[in-house]
C-alpha atoms as a PDB file:
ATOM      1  CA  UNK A   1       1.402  15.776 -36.489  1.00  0.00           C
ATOM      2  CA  UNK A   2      -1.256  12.404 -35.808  1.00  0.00           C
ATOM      3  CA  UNK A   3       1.435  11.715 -33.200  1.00  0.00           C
ATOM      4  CA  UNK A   4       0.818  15.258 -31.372  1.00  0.00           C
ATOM      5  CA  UNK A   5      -2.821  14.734 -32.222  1.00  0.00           C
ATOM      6  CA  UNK A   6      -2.947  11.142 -30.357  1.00  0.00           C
ATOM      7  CA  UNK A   7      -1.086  12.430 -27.424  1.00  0.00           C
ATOM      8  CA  UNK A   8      -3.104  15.035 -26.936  1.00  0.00           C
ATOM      9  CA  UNK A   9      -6.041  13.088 -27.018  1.00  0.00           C
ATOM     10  CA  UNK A  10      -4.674  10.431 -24.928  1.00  0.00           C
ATOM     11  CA  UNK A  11      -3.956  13.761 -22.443  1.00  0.00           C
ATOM     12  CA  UNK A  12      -7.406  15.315 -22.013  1.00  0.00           C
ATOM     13  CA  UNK A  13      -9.136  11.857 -21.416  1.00  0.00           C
ATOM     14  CA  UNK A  14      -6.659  10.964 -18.645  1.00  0.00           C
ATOM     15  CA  UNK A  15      -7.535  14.558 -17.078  1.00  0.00           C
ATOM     16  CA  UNK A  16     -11.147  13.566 -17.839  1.00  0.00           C
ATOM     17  CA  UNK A  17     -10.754   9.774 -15.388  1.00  0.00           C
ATOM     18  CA  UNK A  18      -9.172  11.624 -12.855  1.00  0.00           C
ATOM     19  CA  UNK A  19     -11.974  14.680 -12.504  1.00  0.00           C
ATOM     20  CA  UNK A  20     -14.258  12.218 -12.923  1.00  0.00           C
ATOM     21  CA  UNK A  21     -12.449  10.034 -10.149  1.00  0.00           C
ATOM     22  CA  UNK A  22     -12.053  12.893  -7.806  1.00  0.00           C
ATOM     23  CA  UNK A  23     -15.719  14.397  -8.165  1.00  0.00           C
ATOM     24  CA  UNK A  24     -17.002  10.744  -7.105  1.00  0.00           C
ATOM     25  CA  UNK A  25     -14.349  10.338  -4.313  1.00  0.00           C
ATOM     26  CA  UNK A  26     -15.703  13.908  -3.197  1.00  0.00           C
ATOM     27  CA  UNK A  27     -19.346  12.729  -3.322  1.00  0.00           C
ATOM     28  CA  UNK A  28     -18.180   9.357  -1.327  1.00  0.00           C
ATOM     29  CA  UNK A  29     -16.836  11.753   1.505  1.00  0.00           C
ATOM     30  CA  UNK A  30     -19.771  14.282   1.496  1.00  0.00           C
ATOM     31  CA  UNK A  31     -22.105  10.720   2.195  1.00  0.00           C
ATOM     32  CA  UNK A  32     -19.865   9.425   4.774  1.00  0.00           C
ATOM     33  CA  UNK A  33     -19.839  12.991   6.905  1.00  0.00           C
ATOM     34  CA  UNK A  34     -23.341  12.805   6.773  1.00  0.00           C
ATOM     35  CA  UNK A  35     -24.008   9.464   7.507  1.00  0.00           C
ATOM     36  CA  UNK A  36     -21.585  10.257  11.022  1.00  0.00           C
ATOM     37  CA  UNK A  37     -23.398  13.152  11.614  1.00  0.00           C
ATOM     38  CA  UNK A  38     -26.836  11.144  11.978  1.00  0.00           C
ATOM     39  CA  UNK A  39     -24.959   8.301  13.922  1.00  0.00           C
ATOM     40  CA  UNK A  40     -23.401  11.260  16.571  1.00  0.00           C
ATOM     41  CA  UNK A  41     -27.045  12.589  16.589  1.00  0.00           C
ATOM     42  CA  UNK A  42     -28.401   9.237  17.314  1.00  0.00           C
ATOM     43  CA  UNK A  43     -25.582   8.541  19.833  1.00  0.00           C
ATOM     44  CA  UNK A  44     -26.476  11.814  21.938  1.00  0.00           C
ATOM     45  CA  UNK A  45     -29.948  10.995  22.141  1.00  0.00           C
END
């Protein structure tokens, strides 16, 4: 059973990295679409 117990473990904190690799990845994208949507504005004017 400390087998299960360490795979399981070893489970949830690989699922942890990659949420916590995908919410800053998302946060990443959500700056770069703004930062092009000031440069476009500045472009235009």
């Amino acid at each position: 059973m400390k087998n299960f117990e360490s795979l399981l473990a070893a489970y949830l904190v690989a699922w942890a990295v990659f949420f916590i690799f995908e919410i800053r990845i998302a946060r990443s994208v959500a700056r770069l679409r703004e930062e092009l949507e000031h440069l476009k504005e500045t472009l235009e004017n």
